[in-house]
Every structure is written in C-alpha cells, then in structure tokens.
PDB file of N, CA and C in Angstrom:
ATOM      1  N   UNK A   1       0.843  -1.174   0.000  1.00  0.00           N
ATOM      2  CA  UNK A   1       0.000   0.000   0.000  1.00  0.00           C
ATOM      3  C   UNK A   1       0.888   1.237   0.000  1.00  0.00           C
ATOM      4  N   UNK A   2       0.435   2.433  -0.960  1.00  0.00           N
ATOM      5  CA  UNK A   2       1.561   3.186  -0.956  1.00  0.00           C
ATOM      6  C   UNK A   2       0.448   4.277  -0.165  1.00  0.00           C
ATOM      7  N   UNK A   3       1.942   5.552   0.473  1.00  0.00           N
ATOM      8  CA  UNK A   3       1.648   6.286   0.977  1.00  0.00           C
ATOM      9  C   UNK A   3       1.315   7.865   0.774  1.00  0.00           C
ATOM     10  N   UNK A   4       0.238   7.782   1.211  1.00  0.00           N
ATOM     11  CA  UNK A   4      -0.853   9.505   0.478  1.00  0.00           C
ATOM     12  C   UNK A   4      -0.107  10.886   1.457  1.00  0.00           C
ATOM     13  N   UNK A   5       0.153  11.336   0.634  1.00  0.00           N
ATOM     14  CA  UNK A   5       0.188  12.977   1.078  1.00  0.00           C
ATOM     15  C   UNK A   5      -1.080  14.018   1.459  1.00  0.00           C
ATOM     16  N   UNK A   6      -1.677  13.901   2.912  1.00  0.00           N
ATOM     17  CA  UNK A   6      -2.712  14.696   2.855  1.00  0.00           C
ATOM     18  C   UNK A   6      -2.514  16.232   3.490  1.00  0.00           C
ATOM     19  N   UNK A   7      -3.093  16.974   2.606  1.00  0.00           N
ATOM     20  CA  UNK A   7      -3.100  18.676   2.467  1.00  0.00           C
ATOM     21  C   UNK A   7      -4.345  18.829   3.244  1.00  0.00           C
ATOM     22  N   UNK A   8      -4.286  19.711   4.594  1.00  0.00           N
ATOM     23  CA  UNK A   8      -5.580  20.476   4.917  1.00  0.00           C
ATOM     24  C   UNK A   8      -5.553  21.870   5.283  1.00  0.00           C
ATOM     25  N   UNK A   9      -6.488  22.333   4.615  1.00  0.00           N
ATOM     26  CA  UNK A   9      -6.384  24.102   4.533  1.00  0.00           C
ATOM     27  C   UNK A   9      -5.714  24.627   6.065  1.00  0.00           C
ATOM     28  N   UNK A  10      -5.402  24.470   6.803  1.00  0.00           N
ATOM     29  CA  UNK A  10      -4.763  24.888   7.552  1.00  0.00           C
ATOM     30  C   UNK A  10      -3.427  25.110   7.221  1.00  0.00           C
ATOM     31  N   UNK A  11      -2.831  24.088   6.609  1.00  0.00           N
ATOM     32  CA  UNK A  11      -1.308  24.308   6.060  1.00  0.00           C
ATOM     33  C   UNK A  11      -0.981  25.355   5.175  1.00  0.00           C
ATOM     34  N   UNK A  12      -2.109  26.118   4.340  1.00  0.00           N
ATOM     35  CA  UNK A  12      -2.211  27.268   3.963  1.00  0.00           C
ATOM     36  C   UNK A  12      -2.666  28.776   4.328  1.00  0.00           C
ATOM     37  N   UNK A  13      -1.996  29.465   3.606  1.00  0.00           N
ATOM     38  CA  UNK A  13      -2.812  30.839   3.502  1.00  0.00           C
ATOM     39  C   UNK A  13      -3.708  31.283   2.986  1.00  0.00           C
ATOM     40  N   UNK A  14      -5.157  31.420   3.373  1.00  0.00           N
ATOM     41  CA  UNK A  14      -6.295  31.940   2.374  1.00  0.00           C
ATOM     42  C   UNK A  14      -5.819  32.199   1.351  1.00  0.00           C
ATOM     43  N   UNK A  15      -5.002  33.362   0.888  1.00  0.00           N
ATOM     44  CA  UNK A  15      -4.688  33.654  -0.382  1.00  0.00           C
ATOM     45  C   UNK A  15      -4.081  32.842  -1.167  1.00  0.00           C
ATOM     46  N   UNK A  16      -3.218  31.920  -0.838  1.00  0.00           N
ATOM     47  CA  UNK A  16      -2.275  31.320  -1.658  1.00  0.00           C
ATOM     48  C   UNK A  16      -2.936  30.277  -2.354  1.00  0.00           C
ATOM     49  N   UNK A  17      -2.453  30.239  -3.582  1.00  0.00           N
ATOM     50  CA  UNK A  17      -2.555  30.055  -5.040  1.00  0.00           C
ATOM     51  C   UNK A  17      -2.411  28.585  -4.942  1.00  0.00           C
ATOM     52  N   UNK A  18      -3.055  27.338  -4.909  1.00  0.00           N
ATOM     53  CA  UNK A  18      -3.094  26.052  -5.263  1.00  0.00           C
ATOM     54  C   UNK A  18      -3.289  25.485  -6.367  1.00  0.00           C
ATOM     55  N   UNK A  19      -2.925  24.321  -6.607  1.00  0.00           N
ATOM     56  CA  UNK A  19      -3.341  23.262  -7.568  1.00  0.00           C
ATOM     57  C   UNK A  19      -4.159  22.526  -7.429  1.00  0.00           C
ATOM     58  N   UNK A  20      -5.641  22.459  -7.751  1.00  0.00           N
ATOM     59  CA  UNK A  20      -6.714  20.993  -8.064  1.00  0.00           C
ATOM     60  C   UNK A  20      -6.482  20.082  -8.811  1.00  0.00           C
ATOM     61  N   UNK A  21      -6.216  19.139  -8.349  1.00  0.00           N
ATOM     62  CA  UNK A  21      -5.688  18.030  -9.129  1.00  0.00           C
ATOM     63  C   UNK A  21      -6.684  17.374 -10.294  1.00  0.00           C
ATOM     64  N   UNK A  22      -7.952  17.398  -9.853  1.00  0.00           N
ATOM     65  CA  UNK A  22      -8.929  16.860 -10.698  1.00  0.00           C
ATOM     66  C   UNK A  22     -10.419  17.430 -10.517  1.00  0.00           C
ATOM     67  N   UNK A  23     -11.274  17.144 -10.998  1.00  0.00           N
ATOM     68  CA  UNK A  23     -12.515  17.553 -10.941  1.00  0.00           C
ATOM     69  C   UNK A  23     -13.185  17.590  -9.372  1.00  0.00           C
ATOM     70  N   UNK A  24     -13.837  18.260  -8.534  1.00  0.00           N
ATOM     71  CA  UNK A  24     -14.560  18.390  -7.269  1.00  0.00           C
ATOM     72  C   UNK A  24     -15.610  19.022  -7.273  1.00  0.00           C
ATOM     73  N   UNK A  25     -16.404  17.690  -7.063  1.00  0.00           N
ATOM     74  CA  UNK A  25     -18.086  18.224  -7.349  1.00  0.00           C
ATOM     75  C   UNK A  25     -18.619  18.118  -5.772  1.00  0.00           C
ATOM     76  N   UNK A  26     -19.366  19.039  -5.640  1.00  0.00           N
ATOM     77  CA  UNK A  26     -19.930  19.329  -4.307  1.00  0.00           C
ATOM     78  C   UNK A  26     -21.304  19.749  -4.719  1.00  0.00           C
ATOM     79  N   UNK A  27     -22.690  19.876  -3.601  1.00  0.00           N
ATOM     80  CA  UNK A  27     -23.749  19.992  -3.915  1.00  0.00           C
ATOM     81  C   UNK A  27     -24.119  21.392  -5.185  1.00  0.00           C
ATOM     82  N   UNK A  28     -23.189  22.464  -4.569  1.00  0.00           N
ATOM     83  CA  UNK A  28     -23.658  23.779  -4.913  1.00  0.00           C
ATOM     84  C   UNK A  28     -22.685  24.312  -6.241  1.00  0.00           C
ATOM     85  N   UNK A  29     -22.135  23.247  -6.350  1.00  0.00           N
ATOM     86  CA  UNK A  29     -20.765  23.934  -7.481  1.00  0.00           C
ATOM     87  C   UNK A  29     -19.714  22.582  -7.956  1.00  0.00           C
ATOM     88  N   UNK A  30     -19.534  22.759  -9.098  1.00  0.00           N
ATOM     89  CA  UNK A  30     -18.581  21.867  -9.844  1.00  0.00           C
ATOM     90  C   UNK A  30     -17.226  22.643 -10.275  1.00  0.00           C
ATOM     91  N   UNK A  31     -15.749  22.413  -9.301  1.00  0.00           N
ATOM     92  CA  UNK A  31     -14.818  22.848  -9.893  1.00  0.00           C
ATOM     93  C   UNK A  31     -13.777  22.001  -9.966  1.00  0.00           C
ATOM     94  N   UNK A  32     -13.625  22.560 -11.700  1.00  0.00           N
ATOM     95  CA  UNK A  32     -12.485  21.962 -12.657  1.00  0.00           C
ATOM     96  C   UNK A  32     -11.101  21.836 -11.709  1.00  0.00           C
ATOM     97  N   UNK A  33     -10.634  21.295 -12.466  1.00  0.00           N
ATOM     98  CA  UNK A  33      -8.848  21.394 -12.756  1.00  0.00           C
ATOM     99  C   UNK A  33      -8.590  22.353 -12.879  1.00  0.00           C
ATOM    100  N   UNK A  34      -7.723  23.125 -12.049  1.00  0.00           N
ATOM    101  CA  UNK A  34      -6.828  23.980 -12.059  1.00  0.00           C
ATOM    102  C   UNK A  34      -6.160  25.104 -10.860  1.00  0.00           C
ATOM    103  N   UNK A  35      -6.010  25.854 -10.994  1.00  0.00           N
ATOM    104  CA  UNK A  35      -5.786  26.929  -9.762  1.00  0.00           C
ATOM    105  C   UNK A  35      -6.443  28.181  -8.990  1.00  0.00           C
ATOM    106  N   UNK A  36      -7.010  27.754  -8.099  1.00  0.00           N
ATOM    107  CA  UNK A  36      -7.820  28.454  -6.888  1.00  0.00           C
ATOM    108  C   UNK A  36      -6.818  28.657  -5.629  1.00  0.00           C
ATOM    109  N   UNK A  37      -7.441  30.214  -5.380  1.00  0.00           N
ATOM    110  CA  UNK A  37      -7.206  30.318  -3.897  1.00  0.00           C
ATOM    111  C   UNK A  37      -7.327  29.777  -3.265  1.00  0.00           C
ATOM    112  N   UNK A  38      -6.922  29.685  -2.217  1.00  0.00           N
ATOM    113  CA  UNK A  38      -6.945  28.605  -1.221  1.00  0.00           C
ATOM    114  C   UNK A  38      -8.536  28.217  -0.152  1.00  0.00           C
ATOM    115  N   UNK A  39      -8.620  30.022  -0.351  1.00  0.00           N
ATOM    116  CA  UNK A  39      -9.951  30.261   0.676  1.00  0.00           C
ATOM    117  C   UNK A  39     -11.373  29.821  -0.606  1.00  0.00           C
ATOM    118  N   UNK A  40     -11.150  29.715  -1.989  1.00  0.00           N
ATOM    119  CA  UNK A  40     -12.237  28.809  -2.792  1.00  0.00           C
ATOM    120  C   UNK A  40     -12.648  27.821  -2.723  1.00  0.00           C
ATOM    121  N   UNK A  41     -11.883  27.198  -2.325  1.00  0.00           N
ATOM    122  CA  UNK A  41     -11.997  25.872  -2.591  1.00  0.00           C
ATOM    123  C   UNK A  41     -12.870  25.233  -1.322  1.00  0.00           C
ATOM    124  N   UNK A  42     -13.597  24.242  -1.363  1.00  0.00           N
ATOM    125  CA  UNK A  42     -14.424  23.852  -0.477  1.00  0.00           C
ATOM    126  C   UNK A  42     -13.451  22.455   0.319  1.00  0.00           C
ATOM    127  N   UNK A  43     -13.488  22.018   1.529  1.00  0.00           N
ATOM    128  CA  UNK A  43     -13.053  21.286   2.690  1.00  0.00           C
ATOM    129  C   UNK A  43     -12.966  20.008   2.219  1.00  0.00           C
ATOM    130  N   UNK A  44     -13.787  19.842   1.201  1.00  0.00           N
ATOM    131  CA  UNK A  44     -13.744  18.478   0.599  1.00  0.00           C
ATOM    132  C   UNK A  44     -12.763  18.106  -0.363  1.00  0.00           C
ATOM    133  N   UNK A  45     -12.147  19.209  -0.828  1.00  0.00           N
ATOM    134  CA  UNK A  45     -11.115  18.933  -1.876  1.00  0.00           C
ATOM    135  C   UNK A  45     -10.052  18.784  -1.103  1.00  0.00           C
ATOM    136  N   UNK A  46      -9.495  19.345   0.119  1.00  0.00           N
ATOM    137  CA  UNK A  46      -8.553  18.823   0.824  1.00  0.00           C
ATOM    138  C   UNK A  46      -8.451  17.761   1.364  1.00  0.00           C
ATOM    139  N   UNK A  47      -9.615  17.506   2.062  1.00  0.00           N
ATOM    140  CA  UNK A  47     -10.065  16.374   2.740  1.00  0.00           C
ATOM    141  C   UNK A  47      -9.725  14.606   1.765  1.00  0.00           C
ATOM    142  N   UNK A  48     -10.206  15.154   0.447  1.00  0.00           N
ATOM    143  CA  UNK A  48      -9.990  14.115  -0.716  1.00  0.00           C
ATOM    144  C   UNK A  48      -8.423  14.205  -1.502  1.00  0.00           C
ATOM    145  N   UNK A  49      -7.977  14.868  -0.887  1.00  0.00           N
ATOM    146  CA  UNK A  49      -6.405  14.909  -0.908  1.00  0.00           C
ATOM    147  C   UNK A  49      -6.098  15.310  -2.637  1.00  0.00           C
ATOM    148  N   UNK A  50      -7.076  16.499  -2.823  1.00  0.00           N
ATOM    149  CA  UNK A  50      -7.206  16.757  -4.783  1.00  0.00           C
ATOM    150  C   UNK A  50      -6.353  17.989  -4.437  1.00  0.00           C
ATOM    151  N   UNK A  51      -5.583  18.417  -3.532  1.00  0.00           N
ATOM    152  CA  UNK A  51      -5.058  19.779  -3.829  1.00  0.00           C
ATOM    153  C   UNK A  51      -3.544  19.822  -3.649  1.00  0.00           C
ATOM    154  N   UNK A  52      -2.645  20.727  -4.248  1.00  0.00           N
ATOM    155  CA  UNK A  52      -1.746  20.473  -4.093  1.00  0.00           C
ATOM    156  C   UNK A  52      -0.219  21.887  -4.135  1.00  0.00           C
ATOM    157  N   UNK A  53       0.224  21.826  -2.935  1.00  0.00           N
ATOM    158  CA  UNK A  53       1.153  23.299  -3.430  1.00  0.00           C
ATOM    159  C   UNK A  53       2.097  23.232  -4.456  1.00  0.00           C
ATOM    160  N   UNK A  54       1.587  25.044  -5.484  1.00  0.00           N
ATOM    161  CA  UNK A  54       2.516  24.965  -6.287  1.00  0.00           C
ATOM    162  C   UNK A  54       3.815  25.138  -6.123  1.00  0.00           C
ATOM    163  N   UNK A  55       4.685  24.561  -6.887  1.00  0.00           N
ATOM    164  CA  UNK A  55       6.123  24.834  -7.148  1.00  0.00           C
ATOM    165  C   UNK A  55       6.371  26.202  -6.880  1.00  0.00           C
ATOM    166  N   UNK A  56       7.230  26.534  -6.046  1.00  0.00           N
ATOM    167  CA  UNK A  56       8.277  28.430  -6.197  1.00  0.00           C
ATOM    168  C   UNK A  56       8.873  28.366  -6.870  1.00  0.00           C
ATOM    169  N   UNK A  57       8.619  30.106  -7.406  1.00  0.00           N
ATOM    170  CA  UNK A  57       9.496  30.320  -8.347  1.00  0.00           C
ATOM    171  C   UNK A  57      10.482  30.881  -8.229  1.00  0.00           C
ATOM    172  N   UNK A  58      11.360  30.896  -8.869  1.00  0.00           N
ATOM    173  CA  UNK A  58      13.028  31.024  -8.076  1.00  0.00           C
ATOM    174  C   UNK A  58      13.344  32.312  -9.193  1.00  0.00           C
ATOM    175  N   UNK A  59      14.129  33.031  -8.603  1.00  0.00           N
ATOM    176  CA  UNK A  59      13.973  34.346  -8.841  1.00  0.00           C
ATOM    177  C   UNK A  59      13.208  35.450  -8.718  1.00  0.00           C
ATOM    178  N   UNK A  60      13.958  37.111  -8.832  1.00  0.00           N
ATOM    179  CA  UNK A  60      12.743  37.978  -8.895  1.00  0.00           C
ATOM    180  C   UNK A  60      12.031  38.391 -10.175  1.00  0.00           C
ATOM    181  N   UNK A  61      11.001  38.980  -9.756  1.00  0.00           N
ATOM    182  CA  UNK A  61      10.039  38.974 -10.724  1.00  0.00           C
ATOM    183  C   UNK A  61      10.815  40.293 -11.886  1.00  0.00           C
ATOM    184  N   UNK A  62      11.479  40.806 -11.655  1.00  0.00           N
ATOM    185  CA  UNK A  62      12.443  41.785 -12.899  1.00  0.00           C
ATOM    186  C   UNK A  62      12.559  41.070 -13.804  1.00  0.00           C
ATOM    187  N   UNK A  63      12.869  39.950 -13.572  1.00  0.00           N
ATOM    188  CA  UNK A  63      14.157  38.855 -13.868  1.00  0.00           C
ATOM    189  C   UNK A  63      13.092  37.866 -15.385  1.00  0.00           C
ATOM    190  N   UNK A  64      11.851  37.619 -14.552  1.00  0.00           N
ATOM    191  CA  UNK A  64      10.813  36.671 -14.755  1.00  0.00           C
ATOM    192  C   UNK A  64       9.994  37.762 -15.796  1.00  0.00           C
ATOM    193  N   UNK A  65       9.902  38.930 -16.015  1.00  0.00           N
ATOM    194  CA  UNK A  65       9.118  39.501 -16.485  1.00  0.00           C
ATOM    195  C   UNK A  65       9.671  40.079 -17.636  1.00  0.00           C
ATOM    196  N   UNK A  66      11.010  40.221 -17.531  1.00  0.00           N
ATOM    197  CA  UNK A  66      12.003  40.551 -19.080  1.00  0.00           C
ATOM    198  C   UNK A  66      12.706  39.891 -19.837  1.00  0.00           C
ATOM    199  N   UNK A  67      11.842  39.655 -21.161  1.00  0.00           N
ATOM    200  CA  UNK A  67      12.333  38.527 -21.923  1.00  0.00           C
ATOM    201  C   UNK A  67      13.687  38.899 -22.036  1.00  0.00           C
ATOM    202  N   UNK A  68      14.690  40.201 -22.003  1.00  0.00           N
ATOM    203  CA  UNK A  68      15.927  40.073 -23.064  1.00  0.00           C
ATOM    204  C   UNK A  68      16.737  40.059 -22.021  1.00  0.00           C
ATOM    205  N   UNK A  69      16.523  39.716 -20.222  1.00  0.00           N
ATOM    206  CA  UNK A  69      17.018  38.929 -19.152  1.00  0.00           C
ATOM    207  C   UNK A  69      18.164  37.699 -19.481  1.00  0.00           C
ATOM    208  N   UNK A  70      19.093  37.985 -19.187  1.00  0.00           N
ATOM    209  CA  UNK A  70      19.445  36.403 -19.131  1.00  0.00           C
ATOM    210  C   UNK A  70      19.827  35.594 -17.887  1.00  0.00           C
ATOM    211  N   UNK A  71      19.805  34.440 -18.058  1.00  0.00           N
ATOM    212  CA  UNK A  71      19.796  33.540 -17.261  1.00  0.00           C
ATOM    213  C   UNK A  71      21.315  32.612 -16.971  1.00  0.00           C
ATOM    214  N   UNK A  72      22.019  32.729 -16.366  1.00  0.00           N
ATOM    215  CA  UNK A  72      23.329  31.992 -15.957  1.00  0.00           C
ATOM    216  C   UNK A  72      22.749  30.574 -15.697  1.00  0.00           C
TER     217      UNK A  72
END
C-alpha cells in the first residue's frame, strides 16, 4: 500500500494560489482542474487529498518579467 500525502487548509494561507488536481463536485458547485485560492476551494477537496502546493518560483520577478534577461 503506498503512501498519500494529505493537504488540509490549515497548512495554507487563504490567499495562496493552489493546484486541483482533478474535478470536485460538491452539492452547490462543480470545480475543474486547475488553480484556486486557497480560501475557494471547499473542505472536501482537501479532505480528498485533490489539492496540491505549487512549485516556487526562483527568482525575482524583474528577472521573470524581461524577456531580453538572461539567465546563468
């Protein structure tokens, strides 16, 4: 039996930016795949272990925002 990684909104910040791993249907609302705040998302998507923190991004945003930037 392999071992699950479970995420519950506590380990986050309302604001911060997650990953839904897959579809989460709840009585009042159906949400897709993709990236919600943290405070969107309903108890059940954590609970069902569908969420997931994104990757940081390494560097500053100068850096990230100007294509003729280069990169070492």
């Amino acid at each position: 039996m392999g071992l699950e990684r479970k995420m519950f909104r506590g380990m986050f910040d309302q604001t911060e930016v997650v990953q839904l791993r897959q579809t989460c249907f709840t009585p009042n609302r159906v949400f897709e795949a993709g990236q919600y705040m943290v405070g969107e998302l309903p108890d059940i998507a954590f609970d069902m272990g569908l969420v997931e923190r994104l990757p940081s991004v390494r560097g500053n945003s100068a850096e990230l925002d100007d294509p003729n930037s280069e990169v070492d």
